[in-house]
PDB file of N, CA and C in Angstrom:
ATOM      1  N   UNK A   1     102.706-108.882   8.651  1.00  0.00           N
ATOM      2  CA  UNK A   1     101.613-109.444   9.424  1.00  0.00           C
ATOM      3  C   UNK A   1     101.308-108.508  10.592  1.00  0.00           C
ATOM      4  N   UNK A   2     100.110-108.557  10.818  1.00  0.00           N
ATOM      5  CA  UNK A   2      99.941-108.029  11.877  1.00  0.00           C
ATOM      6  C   UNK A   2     100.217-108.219  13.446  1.00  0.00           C
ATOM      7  N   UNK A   3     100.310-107.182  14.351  1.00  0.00           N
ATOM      8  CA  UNK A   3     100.796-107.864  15.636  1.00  0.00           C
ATOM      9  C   UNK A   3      99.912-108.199  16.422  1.00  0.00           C
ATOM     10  N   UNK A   4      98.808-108.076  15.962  1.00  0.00           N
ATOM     11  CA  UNK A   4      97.185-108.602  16.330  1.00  0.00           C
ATOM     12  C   UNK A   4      96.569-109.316  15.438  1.00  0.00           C
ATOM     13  N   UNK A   5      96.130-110.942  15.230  1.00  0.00           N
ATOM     14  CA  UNK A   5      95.135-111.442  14.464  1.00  0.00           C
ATOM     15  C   UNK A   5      94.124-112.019  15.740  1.00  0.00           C
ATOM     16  N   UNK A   6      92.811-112.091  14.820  1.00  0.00           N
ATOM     17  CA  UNK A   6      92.168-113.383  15.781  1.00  0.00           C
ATOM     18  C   UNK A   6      91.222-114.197  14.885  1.00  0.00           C
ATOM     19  N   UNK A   7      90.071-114.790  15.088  1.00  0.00           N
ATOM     20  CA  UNK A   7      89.548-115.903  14.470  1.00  0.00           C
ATOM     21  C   UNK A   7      88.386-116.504  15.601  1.00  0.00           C
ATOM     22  N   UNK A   8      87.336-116.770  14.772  1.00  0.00           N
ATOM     23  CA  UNK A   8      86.281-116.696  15.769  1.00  0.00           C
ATOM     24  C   UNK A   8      85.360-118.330  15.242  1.00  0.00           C
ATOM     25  N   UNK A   9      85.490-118.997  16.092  1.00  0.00           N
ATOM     26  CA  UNK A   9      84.414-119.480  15.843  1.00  0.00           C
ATOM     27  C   UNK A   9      82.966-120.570  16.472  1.00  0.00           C
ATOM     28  N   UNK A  10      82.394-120.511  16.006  1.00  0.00           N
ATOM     29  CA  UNK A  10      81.079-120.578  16.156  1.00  0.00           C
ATOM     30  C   UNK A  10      81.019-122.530  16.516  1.00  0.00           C
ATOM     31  N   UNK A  11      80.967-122.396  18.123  1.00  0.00           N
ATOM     32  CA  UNK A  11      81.024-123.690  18.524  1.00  0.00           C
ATOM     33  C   UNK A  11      79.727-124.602  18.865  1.00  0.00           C
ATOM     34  N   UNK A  12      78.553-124.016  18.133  1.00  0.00           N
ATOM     35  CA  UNK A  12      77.632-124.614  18.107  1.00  0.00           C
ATOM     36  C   UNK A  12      77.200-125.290  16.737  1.00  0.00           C
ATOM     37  N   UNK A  13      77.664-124.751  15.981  1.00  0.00           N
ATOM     38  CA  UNK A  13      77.642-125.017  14.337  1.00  0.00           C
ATOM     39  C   UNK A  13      78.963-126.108  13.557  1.00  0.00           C
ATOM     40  N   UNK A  14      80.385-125.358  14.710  1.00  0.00           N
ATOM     41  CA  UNK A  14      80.941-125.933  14.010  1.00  0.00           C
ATOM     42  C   UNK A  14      81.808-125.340  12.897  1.00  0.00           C
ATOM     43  N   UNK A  15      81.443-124.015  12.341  1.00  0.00           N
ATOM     44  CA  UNK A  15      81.816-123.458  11.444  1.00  0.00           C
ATOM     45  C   UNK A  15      82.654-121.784  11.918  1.00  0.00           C
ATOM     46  N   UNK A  16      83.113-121.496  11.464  1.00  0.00           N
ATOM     47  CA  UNK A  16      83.661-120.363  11.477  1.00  0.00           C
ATOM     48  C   UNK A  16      82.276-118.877  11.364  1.00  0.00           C
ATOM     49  N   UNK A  17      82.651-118.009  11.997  1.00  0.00           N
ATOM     50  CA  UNK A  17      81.610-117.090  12.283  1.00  0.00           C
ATOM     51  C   UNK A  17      82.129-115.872  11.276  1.00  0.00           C
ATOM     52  N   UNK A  18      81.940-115.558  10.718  1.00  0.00           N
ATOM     53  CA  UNK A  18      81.794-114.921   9.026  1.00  0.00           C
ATOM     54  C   UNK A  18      80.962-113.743   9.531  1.00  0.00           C
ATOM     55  N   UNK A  19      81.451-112.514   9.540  1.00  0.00           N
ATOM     56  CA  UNK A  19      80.662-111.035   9.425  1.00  0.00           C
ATOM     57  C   UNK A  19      80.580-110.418  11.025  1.00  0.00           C
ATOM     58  N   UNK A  20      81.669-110.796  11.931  1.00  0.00           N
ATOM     59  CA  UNK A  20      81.777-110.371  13.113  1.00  0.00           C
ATOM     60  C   UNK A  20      82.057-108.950  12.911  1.00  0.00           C
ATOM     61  N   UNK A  21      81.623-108.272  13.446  1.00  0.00           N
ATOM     62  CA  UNK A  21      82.689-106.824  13.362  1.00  0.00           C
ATOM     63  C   UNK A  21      83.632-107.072  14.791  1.00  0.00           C
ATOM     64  N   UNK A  22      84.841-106.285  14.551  1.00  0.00           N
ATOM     65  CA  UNK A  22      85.940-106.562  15.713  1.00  0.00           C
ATOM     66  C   UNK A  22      86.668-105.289  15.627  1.00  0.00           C
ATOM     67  N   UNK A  23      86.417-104.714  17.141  1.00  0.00           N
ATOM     68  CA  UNK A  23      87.460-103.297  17.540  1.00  0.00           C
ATOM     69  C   UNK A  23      88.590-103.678  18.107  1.00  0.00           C
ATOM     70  N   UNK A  24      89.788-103.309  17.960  1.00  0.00           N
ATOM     71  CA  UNK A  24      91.239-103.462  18.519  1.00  0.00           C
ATOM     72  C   UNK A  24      91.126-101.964  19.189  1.00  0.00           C
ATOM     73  N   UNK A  25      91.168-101.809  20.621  1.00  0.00           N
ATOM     74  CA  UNK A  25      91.859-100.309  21.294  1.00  0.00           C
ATOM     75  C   UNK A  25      92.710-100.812  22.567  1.00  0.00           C
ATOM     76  N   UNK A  26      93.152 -99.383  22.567  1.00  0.00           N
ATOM     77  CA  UNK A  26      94.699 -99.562  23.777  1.00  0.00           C
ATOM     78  C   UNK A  26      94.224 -98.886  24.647  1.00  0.00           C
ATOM     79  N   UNK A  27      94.625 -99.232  26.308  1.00  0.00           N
ATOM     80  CA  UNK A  27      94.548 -98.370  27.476  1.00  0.00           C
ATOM     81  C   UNK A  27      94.992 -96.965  27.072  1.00  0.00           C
ATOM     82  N   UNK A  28      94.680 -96.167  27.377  1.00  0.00           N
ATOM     83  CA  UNK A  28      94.845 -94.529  27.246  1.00  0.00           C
ATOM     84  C   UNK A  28      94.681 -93.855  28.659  1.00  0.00           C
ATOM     85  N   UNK A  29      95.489 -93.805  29.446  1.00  0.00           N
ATOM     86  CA  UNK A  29      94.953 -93.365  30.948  1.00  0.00           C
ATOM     87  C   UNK A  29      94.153 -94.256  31.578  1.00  0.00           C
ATOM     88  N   UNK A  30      92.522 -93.392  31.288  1.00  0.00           N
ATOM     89  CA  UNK A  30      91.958 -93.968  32.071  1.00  0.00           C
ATOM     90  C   UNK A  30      90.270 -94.312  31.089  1.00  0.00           C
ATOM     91  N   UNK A  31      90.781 -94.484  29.677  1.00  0.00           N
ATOM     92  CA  UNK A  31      90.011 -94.756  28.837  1.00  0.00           C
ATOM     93  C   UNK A  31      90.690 -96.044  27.678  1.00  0.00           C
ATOM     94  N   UNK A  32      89.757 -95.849  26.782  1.00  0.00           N
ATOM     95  CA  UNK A  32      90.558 -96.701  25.431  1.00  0.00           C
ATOM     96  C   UNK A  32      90.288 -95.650  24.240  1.00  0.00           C
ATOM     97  N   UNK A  33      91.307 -95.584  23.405  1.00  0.00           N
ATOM     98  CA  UNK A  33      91.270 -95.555  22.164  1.00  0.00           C
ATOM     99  C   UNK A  33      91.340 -96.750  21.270  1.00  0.00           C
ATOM    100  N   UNK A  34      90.345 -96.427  20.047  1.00  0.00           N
ATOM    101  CA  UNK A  34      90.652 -97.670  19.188  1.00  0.00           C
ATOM    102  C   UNK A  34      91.922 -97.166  17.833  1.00  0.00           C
ATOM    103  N   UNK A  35      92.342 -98.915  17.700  1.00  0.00           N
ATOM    104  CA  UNK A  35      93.956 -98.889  17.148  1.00  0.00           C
ATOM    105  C   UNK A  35      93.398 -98.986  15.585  1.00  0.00           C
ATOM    106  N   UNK A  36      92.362-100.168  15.436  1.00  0.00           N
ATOM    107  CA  UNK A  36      91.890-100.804  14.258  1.00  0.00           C
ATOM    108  C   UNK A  36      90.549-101.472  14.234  1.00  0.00           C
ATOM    109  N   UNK A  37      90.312-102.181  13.398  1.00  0.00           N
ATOM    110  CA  UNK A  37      88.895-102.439  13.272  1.00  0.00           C
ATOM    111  C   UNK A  37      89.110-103.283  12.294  1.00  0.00           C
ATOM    112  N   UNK A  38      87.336-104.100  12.231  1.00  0.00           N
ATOM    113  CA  UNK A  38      87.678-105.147  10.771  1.00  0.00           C
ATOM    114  C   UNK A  38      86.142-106.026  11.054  1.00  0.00           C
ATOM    115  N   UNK A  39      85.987-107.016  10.506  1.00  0.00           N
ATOM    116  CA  UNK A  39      85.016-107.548  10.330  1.00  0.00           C
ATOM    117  C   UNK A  39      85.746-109.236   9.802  1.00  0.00           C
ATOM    118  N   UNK A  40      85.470-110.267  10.566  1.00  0.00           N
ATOM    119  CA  UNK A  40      85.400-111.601  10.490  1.00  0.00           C
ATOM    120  C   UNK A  40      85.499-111.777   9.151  1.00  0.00           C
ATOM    121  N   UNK A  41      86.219-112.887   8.112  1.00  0.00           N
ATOM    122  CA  UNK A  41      85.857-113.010   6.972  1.00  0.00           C
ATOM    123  C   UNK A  41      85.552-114.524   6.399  1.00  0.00           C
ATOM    124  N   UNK A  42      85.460-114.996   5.705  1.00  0.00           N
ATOM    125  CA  UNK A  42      84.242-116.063   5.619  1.00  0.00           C
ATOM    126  C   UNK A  42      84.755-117.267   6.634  1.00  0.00           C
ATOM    127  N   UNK A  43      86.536-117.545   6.446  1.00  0.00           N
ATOM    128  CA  UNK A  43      87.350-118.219   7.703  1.00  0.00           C
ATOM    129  C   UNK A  43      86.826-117.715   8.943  1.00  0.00           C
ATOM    130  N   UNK A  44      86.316-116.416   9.213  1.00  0.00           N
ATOM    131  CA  UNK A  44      85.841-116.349  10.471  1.00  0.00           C
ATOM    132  C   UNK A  44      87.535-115.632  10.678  1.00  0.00           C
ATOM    133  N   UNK A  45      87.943-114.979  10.188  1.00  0.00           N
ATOM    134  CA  UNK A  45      89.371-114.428  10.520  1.00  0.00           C
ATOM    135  C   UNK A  45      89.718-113.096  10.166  1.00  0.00           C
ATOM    136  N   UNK A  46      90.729-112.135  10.888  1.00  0.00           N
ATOM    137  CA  UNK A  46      91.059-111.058  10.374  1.00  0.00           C
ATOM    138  C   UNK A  46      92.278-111.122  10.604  1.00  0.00           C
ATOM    139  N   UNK A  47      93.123-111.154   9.774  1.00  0.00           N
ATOM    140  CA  UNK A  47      94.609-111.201   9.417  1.00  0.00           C
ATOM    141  C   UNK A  47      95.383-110.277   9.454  1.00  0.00           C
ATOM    142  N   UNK A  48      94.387-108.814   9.943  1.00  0.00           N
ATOM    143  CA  UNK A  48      95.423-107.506   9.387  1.00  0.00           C
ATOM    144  C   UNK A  48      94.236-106.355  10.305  1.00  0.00           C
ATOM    145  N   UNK A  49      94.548-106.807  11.855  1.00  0.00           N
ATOM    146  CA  UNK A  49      93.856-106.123  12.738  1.00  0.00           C
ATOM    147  C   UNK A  49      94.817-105.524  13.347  1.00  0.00           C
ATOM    148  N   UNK A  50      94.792-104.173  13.012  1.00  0.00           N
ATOM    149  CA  UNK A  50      95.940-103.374  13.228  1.00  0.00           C
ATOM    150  C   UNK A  50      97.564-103.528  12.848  1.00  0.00           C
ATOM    151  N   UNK A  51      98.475-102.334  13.167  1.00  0.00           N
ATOM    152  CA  UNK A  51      99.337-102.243  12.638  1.00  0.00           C
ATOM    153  C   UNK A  51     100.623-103.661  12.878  1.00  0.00           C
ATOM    154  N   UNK A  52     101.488-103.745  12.009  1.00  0.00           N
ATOM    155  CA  UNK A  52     102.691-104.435  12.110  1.00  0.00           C
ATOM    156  C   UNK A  52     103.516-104.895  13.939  1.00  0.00           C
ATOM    157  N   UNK A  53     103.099-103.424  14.158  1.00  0.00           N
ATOM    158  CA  UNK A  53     104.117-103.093  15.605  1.00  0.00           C
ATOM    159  C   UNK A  53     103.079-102.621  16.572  1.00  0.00           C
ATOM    160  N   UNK A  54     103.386-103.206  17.600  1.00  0.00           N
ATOM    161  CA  UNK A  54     102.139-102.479  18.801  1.00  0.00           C
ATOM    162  C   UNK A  54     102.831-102.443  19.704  1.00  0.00           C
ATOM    163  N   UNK A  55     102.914-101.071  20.257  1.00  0.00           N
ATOM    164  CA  UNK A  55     103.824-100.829  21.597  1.00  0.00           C
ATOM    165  C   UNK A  55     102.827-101.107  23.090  1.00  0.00           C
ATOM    166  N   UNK A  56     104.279-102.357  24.043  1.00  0.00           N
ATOM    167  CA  UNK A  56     103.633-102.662  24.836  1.00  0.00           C
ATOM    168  C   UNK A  56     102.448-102.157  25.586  1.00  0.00           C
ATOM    169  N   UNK A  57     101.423-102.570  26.105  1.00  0.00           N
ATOM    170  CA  UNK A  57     100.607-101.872  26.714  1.00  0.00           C
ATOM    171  C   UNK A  57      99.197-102.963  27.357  1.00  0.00           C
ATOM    172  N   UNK A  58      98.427-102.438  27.491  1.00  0.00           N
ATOM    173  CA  UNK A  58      97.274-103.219  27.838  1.00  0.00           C
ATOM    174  C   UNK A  58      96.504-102.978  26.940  1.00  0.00           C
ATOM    175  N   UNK A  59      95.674-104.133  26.081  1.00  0.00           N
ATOM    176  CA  UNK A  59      94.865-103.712  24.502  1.00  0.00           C
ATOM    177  C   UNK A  59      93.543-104.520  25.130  1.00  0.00           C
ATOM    178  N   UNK A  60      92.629-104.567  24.423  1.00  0.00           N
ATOM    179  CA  UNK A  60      91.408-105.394  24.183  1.00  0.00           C
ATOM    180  C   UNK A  60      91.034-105.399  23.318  1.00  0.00           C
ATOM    181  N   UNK A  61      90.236-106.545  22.707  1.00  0.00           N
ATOM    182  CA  UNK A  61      89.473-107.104  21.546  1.00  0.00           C
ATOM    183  C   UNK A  61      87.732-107.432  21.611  1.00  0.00           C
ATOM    184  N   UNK A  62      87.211-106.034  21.398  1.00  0.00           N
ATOM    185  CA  UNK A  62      85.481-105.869  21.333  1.00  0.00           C
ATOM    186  C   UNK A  62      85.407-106.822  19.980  1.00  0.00           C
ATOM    187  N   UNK A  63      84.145-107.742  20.448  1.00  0.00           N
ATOM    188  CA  UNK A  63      83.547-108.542  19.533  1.00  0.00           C
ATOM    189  C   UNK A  63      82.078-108.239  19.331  1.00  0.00           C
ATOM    190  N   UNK A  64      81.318-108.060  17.950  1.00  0.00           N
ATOM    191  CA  UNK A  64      80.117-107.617  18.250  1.00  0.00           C
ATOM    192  C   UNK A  64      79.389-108.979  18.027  1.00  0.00           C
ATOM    193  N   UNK A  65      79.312-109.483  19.099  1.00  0.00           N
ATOM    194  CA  UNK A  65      78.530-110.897  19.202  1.00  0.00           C
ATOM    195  C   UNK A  65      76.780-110.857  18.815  1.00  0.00           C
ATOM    196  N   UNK A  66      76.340-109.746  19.309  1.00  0.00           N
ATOM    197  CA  UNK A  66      74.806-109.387  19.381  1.00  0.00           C
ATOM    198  C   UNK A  66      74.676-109.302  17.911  1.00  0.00           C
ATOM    199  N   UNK A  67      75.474-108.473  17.030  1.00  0.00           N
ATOM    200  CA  UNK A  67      75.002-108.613  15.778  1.00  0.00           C
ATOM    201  C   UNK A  67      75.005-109.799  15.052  1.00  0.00           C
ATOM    202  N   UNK A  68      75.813-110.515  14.942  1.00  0.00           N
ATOM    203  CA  UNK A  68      76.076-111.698  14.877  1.00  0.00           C
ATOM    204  C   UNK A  68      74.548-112.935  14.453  1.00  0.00           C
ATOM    205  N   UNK A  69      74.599-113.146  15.981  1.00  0.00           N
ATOM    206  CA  UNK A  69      73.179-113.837  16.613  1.00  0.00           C
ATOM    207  C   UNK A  69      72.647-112.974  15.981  1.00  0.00           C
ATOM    208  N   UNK A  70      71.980-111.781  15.850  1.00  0.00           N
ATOM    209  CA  UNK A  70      70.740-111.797  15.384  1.00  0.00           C
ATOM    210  C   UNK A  70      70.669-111.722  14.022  1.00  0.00           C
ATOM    211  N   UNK A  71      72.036-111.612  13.092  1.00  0.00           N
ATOM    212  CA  UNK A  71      71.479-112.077  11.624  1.00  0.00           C
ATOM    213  C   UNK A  71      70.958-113.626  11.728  1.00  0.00           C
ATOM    214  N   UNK A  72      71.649-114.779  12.700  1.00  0.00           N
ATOM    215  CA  UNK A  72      71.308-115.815  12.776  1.00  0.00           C
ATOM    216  C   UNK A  72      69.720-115.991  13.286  1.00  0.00           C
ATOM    217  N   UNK A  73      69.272-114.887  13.782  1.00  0.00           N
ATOM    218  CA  UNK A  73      68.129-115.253  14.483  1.00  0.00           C
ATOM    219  C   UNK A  73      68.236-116.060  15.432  1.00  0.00           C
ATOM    220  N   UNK A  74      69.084-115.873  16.350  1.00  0.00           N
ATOM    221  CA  UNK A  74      69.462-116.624  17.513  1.00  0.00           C
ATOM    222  C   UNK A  74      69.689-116.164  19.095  1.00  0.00           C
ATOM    223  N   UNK A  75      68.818-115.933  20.007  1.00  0.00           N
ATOM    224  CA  UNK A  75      68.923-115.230  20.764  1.00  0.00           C
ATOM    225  C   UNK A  75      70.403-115.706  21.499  1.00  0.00           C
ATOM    226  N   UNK A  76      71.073-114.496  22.286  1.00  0.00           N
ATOM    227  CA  UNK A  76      72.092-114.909  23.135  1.00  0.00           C
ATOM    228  C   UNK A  76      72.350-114.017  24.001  1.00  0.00           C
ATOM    229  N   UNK A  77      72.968-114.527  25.063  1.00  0.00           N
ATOM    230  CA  UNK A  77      73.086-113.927  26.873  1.00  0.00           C
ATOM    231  C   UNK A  77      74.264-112.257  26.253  1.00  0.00           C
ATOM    232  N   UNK A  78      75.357-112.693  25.468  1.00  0.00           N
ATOM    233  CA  UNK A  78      76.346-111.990  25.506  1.00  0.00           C
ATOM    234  C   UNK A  78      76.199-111.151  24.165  1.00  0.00           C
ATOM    235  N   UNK A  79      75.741-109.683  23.959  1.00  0.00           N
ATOM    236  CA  UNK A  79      75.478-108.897  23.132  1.00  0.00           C
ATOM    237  C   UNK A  79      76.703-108.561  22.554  1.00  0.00           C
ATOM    238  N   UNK A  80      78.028-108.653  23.334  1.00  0.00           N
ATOM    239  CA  UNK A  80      79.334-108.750  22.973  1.00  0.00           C
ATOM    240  C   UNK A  80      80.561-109.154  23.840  1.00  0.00           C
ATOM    241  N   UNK A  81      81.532-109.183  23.213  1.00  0.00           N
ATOM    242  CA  UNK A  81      82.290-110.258  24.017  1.00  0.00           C
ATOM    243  C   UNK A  81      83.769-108.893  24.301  1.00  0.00           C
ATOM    244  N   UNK A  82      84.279-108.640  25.255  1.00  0.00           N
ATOM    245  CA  UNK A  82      85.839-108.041  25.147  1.00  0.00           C
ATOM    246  C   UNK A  82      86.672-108.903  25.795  1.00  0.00           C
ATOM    247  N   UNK A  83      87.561-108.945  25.409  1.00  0.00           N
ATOM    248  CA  UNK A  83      89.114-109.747  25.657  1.00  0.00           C
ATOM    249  C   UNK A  83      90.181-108.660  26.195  1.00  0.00           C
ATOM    250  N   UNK A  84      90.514-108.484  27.034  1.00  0.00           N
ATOM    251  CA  UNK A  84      91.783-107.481  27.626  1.00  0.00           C
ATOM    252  C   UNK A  84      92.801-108.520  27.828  1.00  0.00           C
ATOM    253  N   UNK A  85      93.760-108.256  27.026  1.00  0.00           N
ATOM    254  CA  UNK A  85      95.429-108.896  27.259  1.00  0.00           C
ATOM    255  C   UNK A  85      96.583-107.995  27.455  1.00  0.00           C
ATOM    256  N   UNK A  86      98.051-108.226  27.443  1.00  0.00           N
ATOM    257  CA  UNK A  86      98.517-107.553  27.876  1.00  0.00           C
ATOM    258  C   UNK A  86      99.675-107.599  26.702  1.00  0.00           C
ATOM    259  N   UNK A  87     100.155-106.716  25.599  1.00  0.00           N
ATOM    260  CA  UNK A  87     101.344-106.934  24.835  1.00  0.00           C
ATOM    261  C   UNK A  87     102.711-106.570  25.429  1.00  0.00           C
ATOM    262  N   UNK A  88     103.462-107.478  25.911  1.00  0.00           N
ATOM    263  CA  UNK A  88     104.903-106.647  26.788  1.00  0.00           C
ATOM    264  C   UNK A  88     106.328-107.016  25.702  1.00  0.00           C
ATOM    265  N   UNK A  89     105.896-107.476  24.440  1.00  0.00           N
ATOM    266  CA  UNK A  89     106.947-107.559  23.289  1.00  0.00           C
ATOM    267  C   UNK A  89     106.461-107.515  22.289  1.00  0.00           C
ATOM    268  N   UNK A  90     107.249-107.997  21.079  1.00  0.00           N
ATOM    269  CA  UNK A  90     107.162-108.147  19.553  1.00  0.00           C
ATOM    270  C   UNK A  90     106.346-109.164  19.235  1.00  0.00           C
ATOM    271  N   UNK A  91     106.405-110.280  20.168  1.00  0.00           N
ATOM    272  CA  UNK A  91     105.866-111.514  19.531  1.00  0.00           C
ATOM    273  C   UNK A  91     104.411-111.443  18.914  1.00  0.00           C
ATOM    274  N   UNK A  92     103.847-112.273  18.342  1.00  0.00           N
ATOM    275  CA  UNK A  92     102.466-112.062  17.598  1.00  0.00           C
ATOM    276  C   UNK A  92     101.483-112.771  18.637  1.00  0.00           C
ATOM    277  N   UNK A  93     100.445-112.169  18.490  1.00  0.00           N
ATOM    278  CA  UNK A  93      99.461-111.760  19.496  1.00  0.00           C
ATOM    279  C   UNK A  93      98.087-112.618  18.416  1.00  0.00           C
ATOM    280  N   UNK A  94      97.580-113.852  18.915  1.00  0.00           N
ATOM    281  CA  UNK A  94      96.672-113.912  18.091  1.00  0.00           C
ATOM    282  C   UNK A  94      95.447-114.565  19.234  1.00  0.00           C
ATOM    283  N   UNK A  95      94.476-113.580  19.046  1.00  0.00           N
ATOM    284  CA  UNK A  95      93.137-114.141  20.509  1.00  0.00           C
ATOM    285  C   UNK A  95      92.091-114.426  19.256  1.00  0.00           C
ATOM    286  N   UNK A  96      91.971-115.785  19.488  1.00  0.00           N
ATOM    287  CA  UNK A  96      90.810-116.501  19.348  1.00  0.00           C
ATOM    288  C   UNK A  96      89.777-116.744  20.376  1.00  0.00           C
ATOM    289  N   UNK A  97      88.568-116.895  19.484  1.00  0.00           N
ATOM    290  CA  UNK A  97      87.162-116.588  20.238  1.00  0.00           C
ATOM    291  C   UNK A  97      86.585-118.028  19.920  1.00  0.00           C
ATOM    292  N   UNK A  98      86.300-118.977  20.929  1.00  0.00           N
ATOM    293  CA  UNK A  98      85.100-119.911  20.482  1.00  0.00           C
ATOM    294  C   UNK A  98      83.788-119.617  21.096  1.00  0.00           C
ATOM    295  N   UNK A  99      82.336-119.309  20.223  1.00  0.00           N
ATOM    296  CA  UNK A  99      81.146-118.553  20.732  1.00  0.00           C
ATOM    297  C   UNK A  99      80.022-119.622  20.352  1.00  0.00           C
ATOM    298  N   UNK A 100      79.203-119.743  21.869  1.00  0.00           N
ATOM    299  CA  UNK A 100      78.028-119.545  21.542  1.00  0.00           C
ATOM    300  C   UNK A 100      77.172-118.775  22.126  1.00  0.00           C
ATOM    301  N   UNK A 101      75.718-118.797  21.698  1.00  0.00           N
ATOM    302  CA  UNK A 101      74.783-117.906  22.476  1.00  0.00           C
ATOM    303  C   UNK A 101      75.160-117.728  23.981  1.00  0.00           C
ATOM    304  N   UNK A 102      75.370-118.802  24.360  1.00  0.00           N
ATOM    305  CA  UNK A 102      75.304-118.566  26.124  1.00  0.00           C
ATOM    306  C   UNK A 102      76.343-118.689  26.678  1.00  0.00           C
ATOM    307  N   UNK A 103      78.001-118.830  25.921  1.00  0.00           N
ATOM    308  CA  UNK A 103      78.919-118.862  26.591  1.00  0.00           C
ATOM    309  C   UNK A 103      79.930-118.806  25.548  1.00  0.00           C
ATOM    310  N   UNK A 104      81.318-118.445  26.221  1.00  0.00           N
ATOM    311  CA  UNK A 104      82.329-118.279  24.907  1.00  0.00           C
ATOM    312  C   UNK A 104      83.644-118.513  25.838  1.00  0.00           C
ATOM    313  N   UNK A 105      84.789-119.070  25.131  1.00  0.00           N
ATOM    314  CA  UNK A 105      85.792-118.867  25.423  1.00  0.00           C
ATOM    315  C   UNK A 105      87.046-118.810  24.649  1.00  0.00           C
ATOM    316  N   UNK A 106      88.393-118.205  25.225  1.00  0.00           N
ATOM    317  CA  UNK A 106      88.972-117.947  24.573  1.00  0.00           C
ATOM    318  C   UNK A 106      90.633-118.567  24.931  1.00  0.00           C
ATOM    319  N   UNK A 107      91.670-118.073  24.250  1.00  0.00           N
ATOM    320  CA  UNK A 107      93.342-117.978  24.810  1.00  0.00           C
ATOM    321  C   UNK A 107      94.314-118.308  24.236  1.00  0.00           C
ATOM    322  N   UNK A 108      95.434-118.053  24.718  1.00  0.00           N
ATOM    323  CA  UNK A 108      96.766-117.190  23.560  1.00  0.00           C
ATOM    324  C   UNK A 108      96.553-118.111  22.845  1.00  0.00           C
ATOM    325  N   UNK A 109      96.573-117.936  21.054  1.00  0.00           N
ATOM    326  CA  UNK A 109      96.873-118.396  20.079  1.00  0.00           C
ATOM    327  C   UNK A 109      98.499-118.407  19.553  1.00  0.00           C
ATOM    328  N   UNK A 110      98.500-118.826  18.558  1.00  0.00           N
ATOM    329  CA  UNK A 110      99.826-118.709  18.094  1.00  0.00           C
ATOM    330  C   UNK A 110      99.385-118.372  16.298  1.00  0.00           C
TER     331      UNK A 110
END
């Protein structure tokens, strides 16, 4: 399993948000590199966002919200969403997203 999952969904509908694209990158100095990548799947989930093992650090989770909304034809405030957390062990790391157009929130999953 991965030491990153997340799961997104769509709290105006009700349903899981299906075709998100989602970047996983790590602090790098004074930039980010990205770790992994993936795209929402019909659960609205990616199960295998990046590797097994992630050495502690400070990561974030880019959500492309804007694309999203506009296959829906749905205007919204947030073109995308990032999540910065902090990994300081092994344990599994899972950030869920609840979205709508004009507001979203999130926090530690299990």
């Amino acid at each position: 399993m991965s030491h990153v999952t997340t799961h997104v969904l769509d709290s105006v509908t009700g349903t899981p948000a299906s075709g998100i694209a989602v970047t996983l990158s790590a602090r790098q100095g004074s930039g980010w590199e990205t770790v992994a990548s993936g795209v929402t799947d019909a659960d609205g989930r990616i199960g295998d966002l990046g590797p097994d093992v992630l050495e502690p650090g400070v990561y974030r989770v880019r959500f492309d919200t804007g694309m999203y909304f506009r296959t829906l034809n749905v205007a919204t405030f947030y073109p995308e969403v990032l999540i910065t957390f902090e990994i300081t062990g092994g344990d599994h790391y899972h950030v869920p997203l609840l979205l709508s157009p004009f507001a979203y929130s999130t926090y530690r999953g299990s």
